[in-house]
PDB file of N, CA and C in Angstrom:
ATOM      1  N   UNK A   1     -30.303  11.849   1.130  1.00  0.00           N
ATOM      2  CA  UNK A   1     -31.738  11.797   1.196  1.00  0.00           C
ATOM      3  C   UNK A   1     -32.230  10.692   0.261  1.00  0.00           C
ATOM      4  N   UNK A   2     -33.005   9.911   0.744  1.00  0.00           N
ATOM      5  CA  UNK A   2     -33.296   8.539  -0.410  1.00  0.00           C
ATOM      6  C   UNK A   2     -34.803   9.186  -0.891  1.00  0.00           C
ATOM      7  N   UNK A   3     -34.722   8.696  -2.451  1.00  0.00           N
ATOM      8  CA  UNK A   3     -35.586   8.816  -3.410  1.00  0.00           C
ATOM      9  C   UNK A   3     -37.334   8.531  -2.924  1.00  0.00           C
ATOM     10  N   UNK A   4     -38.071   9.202  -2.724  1.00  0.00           N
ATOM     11  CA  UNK A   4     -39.550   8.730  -2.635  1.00  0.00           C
ATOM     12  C   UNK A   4     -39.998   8.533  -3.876  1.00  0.00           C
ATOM     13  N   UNK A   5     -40.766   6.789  -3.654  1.00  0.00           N
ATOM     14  CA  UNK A   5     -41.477   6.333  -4.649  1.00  0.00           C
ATOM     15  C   UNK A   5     -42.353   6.976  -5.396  1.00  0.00           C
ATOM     16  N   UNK A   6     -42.919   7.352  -6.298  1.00  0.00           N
ATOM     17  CA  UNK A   6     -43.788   8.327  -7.120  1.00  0.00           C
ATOM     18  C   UNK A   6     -44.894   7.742  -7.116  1.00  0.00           C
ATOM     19  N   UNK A   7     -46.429   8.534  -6.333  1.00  0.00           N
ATOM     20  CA  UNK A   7     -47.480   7.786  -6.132  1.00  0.00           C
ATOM     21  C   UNK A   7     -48.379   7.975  -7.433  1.00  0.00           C
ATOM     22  N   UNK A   8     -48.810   7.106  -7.404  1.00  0.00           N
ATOM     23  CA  UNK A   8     -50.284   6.830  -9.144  1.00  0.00           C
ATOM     24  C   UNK A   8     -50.920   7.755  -8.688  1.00  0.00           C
ATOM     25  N   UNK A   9     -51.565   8.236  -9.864  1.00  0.00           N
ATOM     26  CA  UNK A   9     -52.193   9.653  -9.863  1.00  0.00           C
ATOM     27  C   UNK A   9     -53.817   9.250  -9.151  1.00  0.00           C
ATOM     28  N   UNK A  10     -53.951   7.599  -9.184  1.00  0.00           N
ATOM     29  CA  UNK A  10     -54.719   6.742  -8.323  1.00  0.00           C
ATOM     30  C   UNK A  10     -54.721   6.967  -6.953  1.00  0.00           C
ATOM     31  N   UNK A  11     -53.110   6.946  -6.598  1.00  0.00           N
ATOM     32  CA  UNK A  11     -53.496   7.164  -4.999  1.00  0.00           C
ATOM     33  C   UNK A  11     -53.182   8.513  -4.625  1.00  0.00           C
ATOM     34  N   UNK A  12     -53.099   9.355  -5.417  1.00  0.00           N
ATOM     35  CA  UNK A  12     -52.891  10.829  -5.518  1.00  0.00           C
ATOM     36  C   UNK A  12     -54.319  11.123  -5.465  1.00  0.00           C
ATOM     37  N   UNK A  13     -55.283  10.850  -5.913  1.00  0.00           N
ATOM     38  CA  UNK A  13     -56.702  11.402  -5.887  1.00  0.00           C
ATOM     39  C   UNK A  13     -57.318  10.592  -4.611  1.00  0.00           C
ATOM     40  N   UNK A  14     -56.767   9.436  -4.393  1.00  0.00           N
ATOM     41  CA  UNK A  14     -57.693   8.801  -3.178  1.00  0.00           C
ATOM     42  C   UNK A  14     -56.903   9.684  -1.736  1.00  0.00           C
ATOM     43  N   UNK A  15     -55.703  10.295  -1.708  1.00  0.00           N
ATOM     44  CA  UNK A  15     -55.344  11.414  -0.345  1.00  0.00           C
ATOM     45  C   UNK A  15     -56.183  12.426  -0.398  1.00  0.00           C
ATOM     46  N   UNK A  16     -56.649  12.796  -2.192  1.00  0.00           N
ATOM     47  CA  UNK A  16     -57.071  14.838  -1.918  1.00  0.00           C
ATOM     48  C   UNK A  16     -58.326  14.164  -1.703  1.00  0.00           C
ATOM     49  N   UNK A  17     -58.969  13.235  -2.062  1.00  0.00           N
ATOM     50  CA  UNK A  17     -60.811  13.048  -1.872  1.00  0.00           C
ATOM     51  C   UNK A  17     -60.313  12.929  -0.475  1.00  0.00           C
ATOM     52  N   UNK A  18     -59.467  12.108   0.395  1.00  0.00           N
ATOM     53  CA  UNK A  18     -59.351  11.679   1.964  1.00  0.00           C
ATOM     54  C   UNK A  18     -59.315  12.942   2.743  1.00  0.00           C
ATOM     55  N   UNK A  19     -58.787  13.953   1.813  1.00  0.00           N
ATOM     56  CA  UNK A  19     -58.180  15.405   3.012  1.00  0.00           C
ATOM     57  C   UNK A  19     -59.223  16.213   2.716  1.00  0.00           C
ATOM     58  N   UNK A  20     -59.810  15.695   1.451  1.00  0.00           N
ATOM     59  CA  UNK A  20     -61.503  17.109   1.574  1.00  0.00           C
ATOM     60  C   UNK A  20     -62.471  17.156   2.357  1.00  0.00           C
ATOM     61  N   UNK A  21     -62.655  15.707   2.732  1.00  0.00           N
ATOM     62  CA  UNK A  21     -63.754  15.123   3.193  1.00  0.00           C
ATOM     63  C   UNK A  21     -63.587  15.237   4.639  1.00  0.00           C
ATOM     64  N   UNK A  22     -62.200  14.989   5.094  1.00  0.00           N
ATOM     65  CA  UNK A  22     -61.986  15.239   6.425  1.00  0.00           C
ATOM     66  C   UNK A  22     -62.548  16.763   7.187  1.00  0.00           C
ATOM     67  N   UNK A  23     -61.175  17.449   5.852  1.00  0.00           N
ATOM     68  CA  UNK A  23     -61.658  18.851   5.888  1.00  0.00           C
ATOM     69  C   UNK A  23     -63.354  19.663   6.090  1.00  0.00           C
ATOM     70  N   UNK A  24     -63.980  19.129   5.272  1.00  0.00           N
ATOM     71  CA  UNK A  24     -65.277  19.246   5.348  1.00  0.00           C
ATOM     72  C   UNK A  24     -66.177  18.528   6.338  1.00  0.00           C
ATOM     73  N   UNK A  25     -65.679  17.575   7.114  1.00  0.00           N
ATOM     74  CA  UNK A  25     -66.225  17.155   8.254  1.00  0.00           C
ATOM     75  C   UNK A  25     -65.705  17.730   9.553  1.00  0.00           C
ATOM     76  N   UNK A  26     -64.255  18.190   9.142  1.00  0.00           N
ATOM     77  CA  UNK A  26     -63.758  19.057  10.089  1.00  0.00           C
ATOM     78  C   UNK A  26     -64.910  20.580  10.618  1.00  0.00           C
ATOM     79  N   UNK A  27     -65.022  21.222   9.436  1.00  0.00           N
ATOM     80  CA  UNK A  27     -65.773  22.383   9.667  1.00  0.00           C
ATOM     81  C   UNK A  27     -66.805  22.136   9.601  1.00  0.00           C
ATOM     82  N   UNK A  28     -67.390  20.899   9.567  1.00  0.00           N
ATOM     83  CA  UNK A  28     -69.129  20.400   9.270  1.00  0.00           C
ATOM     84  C   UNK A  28     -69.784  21.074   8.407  1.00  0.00           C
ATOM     85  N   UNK A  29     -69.361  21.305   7.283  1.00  0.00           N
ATOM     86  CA  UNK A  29     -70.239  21.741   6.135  1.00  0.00           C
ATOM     87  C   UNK A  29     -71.174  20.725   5.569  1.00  0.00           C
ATOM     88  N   UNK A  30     -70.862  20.194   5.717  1.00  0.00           N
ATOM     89  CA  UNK A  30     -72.101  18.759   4.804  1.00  0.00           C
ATOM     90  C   UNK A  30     -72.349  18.344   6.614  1.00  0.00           C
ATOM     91  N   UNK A  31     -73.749  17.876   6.974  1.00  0.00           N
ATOM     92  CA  UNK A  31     -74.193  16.983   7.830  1.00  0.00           C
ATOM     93  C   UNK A  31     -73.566  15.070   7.163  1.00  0.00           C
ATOM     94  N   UNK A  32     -74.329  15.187   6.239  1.00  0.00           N
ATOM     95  CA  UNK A  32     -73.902  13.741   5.425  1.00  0.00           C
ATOM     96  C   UNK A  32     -73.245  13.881   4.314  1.00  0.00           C
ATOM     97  N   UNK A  33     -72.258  12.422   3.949  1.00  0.00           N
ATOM     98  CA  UNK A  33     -71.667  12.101   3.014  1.00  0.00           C
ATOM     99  C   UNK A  33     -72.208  11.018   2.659  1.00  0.00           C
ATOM    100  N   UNK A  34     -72.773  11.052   0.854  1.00  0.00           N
ATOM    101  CA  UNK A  34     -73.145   9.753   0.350  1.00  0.00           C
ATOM    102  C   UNK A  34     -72.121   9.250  -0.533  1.00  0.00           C
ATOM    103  N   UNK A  35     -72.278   7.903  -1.069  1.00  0.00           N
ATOM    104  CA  UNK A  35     -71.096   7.360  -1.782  1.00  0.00           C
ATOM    105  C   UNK A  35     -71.069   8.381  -2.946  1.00  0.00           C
ATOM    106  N   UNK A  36     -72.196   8.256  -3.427  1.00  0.00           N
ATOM    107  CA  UNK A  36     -72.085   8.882  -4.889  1.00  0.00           C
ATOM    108  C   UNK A  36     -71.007  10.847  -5.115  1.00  0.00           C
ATOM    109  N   UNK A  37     -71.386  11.382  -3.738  1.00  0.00           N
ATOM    110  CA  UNK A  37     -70.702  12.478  -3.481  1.00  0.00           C
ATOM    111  C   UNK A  37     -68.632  11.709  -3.511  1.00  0.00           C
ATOM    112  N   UNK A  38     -68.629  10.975  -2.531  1.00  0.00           N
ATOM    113  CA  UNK A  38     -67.355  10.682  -2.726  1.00  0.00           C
ATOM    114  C   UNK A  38     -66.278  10.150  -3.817  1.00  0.00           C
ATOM    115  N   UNK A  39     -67.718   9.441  -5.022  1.00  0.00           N
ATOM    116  CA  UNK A  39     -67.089   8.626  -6.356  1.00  0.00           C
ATOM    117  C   UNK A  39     -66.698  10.198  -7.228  1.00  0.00           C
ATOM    118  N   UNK A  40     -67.665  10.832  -7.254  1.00  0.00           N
ATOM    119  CA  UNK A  40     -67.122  12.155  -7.915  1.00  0.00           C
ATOM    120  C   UNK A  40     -66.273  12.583  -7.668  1.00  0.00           C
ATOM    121  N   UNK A  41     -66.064  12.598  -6.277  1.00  0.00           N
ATOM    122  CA  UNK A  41     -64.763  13.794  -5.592  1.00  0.00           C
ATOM    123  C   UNK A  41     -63.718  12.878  -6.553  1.00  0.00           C
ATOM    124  N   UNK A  42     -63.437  11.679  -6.142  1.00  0.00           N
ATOM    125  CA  UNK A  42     -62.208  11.166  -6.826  1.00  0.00           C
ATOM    126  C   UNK A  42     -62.116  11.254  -8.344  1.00  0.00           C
ATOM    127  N   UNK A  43     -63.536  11.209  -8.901  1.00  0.00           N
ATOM    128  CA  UNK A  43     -62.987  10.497 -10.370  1.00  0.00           C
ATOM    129  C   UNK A  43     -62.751  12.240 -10.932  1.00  0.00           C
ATOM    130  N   UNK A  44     -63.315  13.742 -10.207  1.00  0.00           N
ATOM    131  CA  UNK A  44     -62.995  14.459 -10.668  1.00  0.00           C
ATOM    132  C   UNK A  44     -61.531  14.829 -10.108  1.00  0.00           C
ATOM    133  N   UNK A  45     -61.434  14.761  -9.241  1.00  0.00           N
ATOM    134  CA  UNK A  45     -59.762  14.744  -8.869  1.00  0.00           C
ATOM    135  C   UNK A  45     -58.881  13.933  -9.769  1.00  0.00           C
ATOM    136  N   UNK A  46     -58.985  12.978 -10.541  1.00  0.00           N
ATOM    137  CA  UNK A  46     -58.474  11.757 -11.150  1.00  0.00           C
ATOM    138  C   UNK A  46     -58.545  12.709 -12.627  1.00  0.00           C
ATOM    139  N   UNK A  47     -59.684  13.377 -12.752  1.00  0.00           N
ATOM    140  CA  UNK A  47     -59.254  13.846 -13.911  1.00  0.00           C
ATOM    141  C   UNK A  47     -58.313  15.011 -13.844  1.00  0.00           C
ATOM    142  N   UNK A  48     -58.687  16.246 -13.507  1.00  0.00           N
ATOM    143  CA  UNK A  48     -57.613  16.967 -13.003  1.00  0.00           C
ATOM    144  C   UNK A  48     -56.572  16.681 -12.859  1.00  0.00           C
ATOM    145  N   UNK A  49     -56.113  15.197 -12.357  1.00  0.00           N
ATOM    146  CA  UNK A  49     -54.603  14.947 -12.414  1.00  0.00           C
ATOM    147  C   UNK A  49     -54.209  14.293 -13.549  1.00  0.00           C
ATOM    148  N   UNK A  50     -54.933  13.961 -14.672  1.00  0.00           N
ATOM    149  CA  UNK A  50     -54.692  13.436 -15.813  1.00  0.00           C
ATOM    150  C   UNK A  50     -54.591  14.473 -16.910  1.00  0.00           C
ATOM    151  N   UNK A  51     -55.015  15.761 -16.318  1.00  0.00           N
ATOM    152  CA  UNK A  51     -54.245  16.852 -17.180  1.00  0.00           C
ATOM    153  C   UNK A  51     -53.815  17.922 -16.611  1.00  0.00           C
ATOM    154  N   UNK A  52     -53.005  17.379 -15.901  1.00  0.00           N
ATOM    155  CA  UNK A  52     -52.305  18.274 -15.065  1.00  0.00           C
ATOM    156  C   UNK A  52     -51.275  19.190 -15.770  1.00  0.00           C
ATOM    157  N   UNK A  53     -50.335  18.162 -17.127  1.00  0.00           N
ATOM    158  CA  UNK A  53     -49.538  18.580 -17.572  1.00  0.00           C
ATOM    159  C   UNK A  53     -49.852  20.343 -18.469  1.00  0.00           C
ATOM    160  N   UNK A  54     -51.532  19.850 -18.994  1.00  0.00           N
ATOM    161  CA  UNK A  54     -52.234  21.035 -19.810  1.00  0.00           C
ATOM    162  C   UNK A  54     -52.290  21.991 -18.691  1.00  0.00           C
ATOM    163  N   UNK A  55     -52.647  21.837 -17.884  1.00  0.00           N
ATOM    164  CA  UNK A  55     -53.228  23.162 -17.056  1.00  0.00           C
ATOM    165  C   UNK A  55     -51.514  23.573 -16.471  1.00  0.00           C
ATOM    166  N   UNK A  56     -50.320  22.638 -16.295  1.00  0.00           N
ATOM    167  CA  UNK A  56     -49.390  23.400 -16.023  1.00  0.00           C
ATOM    168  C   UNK A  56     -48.699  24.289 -16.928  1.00  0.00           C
ATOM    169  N   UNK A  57     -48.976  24.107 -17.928  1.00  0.00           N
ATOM    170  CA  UNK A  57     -48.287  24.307 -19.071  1.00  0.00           C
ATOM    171  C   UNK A  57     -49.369  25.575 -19.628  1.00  0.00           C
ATOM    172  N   UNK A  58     -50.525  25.893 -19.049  1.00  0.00           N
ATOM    173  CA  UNK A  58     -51.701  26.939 -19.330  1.00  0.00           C
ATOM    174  C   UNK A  58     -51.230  28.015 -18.134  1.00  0.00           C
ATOM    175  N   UNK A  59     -50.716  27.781 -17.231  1.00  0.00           N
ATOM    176  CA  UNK A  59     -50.358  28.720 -16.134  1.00  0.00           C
ATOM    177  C   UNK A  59     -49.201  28.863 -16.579  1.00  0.00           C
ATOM    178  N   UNK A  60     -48.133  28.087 -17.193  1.00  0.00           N
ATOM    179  CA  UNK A  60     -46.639  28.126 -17.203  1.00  0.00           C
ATOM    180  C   UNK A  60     -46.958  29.763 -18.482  1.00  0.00           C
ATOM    181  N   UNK A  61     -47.726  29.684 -19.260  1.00  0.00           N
ATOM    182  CA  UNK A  61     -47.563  30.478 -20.453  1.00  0.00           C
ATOM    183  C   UNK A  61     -48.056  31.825 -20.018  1.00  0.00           C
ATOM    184  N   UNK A  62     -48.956  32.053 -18.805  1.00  0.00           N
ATOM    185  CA  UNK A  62     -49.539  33.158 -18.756  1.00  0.00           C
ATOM    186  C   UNK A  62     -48.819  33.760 -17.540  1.00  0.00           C
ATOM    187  N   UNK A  63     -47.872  32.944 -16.997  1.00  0.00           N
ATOM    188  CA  UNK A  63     -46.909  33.364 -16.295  1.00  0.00           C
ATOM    189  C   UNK A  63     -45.873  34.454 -16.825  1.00  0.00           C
ATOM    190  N   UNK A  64     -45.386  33.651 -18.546  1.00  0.00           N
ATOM    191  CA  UNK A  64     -44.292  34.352 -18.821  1.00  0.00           C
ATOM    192  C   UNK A  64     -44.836  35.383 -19.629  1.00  0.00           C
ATOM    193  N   UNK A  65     -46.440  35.428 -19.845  1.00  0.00           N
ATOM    194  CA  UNK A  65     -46.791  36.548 -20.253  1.00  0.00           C
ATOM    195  C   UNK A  65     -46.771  37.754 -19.607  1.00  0.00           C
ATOM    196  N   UNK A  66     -47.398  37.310 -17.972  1.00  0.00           N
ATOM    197  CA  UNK A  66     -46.977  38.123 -17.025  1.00  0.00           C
ATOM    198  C   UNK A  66     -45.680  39.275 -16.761  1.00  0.00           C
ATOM    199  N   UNK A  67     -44.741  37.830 -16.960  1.00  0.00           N
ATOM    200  CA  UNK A  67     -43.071  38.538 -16.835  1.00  0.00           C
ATOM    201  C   UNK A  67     -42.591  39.221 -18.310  1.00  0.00           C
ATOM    202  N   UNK A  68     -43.211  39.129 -19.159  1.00  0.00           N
ATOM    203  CA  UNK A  68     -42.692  39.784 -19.857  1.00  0.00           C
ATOM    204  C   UNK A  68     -43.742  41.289 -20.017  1.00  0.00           C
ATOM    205  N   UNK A  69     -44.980  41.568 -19.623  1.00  0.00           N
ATOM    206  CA  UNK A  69     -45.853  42.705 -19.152  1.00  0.00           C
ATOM    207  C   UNK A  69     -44.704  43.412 -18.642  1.00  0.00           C
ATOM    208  N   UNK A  70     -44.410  42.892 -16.895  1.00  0.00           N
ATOM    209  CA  UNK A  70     -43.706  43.458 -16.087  1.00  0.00           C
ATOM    210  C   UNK A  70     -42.529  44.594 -16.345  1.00  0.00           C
ATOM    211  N   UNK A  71     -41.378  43.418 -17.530  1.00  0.00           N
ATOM    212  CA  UNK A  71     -40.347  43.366 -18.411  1.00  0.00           C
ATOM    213  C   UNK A  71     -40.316  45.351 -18.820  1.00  0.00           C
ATOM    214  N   UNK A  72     -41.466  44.987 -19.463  1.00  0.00           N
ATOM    215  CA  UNK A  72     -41.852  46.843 -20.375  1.00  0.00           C
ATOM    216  C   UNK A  72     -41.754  47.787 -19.303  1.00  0.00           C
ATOM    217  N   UNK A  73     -42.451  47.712 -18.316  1.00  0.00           N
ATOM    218  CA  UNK A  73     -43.245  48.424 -17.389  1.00  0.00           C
ATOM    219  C   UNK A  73     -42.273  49.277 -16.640  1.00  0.00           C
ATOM    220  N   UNK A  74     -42.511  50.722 -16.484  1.00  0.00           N
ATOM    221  CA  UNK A  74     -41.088  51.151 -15.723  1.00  0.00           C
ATOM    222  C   UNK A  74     -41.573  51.125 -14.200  1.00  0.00           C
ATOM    223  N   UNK A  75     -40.616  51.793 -13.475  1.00  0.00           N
ATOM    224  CA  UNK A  75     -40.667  51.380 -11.925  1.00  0.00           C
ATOM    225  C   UNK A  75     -41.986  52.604 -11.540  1.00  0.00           C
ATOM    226  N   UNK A  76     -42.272  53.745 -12.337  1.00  0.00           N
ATOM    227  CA  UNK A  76     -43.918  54.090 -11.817  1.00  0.00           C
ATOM    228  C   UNK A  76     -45.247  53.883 -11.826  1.00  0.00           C
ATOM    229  N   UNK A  77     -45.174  52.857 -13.208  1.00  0.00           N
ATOM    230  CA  UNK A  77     -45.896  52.451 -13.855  1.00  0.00           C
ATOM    231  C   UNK A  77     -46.226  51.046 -12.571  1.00  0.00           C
ATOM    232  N   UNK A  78     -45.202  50.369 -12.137  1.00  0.00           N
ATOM    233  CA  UNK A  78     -45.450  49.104 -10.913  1.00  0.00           C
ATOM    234  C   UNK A  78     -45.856  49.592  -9.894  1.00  0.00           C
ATOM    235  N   UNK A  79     -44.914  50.951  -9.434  1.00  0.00           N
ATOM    236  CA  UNK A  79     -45.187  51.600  -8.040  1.00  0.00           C
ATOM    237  C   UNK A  79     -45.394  53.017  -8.531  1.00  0.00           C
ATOM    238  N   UNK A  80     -46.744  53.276  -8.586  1.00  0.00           N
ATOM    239  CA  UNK A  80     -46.827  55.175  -8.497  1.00  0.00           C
ATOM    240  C   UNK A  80     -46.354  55.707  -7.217  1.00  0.00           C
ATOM    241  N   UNK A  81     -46.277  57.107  -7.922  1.00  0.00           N
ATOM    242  CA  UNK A  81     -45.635  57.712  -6.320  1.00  0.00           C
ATOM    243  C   UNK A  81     -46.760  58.209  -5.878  1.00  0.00           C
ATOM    244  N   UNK A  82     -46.907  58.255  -4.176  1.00  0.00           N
ATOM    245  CA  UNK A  82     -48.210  58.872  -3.616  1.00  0.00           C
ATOM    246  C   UNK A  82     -48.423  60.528  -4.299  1.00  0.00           C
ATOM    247  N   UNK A  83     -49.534  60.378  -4.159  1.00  0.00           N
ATOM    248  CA  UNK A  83     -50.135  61.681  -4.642  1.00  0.00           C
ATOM    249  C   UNK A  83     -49.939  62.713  -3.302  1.00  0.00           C
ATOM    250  N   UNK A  84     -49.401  63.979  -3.912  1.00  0.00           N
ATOM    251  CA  UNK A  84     -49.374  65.233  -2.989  1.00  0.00           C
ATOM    252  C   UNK A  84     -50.489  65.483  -1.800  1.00  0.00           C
ATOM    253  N   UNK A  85     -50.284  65.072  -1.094  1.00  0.00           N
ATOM    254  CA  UNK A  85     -51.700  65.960   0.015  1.00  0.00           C
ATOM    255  C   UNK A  85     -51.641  67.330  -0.368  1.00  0.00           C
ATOM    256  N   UNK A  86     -53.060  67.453  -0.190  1.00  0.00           N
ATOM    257  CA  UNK A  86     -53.412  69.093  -0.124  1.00  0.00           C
ATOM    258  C   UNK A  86     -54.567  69.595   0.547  1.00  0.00           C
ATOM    259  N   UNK A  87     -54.213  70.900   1.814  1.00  0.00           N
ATOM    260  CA  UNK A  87     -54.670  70.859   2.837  1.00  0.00           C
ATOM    261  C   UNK A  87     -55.405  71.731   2.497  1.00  0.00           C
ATOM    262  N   UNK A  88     -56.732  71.085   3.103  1.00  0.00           N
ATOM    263  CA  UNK A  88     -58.206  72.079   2.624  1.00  0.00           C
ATOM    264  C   UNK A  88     -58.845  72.214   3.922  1.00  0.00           C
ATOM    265  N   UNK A  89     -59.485  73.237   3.971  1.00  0.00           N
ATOM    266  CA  UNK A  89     -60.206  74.577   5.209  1.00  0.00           C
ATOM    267  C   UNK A  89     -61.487  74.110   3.929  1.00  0.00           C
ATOM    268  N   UNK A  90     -62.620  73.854   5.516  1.00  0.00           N
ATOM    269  CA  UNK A  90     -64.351  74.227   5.060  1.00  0.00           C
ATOM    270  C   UNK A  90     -64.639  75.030   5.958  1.00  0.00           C
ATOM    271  N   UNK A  91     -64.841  75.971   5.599  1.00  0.00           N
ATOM    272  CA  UNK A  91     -65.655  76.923   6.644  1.00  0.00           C
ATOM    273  C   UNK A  91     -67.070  77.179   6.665  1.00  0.00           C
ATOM    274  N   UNK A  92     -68.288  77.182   7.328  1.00  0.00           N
ATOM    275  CA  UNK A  92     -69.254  76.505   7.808  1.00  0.00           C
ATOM    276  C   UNK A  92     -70.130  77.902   8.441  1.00  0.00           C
ATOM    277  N   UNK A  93     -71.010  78.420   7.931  1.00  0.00           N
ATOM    278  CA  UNK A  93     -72.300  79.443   8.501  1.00  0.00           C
ATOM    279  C   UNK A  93     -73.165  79.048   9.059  1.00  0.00           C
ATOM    280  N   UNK A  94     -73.617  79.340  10.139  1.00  0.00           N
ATOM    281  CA  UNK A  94     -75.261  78.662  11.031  1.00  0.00           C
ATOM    282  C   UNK A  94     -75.734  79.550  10.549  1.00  0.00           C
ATOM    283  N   UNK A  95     -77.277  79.571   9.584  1.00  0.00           N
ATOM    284  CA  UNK A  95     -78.221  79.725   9.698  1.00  0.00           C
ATOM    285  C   UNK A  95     -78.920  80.107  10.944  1.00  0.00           C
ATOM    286  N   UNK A  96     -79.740  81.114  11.257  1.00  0.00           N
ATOM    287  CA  UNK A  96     -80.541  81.128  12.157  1.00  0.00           C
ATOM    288  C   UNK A  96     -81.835  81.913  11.753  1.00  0.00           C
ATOM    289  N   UNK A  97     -83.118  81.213  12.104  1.00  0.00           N
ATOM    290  CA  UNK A  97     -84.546  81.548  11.896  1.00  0.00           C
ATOM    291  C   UNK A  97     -84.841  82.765  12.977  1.00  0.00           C
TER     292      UNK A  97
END
């Protein structure tokens, strides 16, 4: 399998602004697109990918906080066992005037 070139986090934000916009013209949520809507999409996508490493590394930690929750937890505590049915009778008087 040969190596794919590693794209700039440049043309990494100019595909997700390309696939939102589509997307969103796909389902016609916006009638119009102005420039100024599209300079945002990218330069906030552009940031997002300029700290990507923080926010992976913010999920990476609350992940293993997760797994180590889990870790403690015994198997009823993950899965309770269903609760007993218990079969109940209403029995019901008419009134009459």
């Amino acid at each position: 399998m040969a190596k794919q070139a590693m794209l700039s986090d440049e043309e990494v934000a100019v595909k997700i602004v390309q696939i939102y916009f589509e997307e969103v013209a796909r389902f016609g949520l916006k009638r119009s697109l102005d420039l100024d809507a599209i300079i945002n999409a990218y330069y906030y996508a552009l940031a997002r990918l300029a700290h990507k490493e923080k926010e992976l590394e913010t999920v990476e930690k609350q992940v293993q906080k997760e797994e180590k929750k889990i870790v403690v937890e015994t198997k009823e505590e993950l899965v309770p066992a269903p609760a007993m049915a218990v079969k109940t009778t209403t029995t019901t008087t008419e009134t009459k005037k």
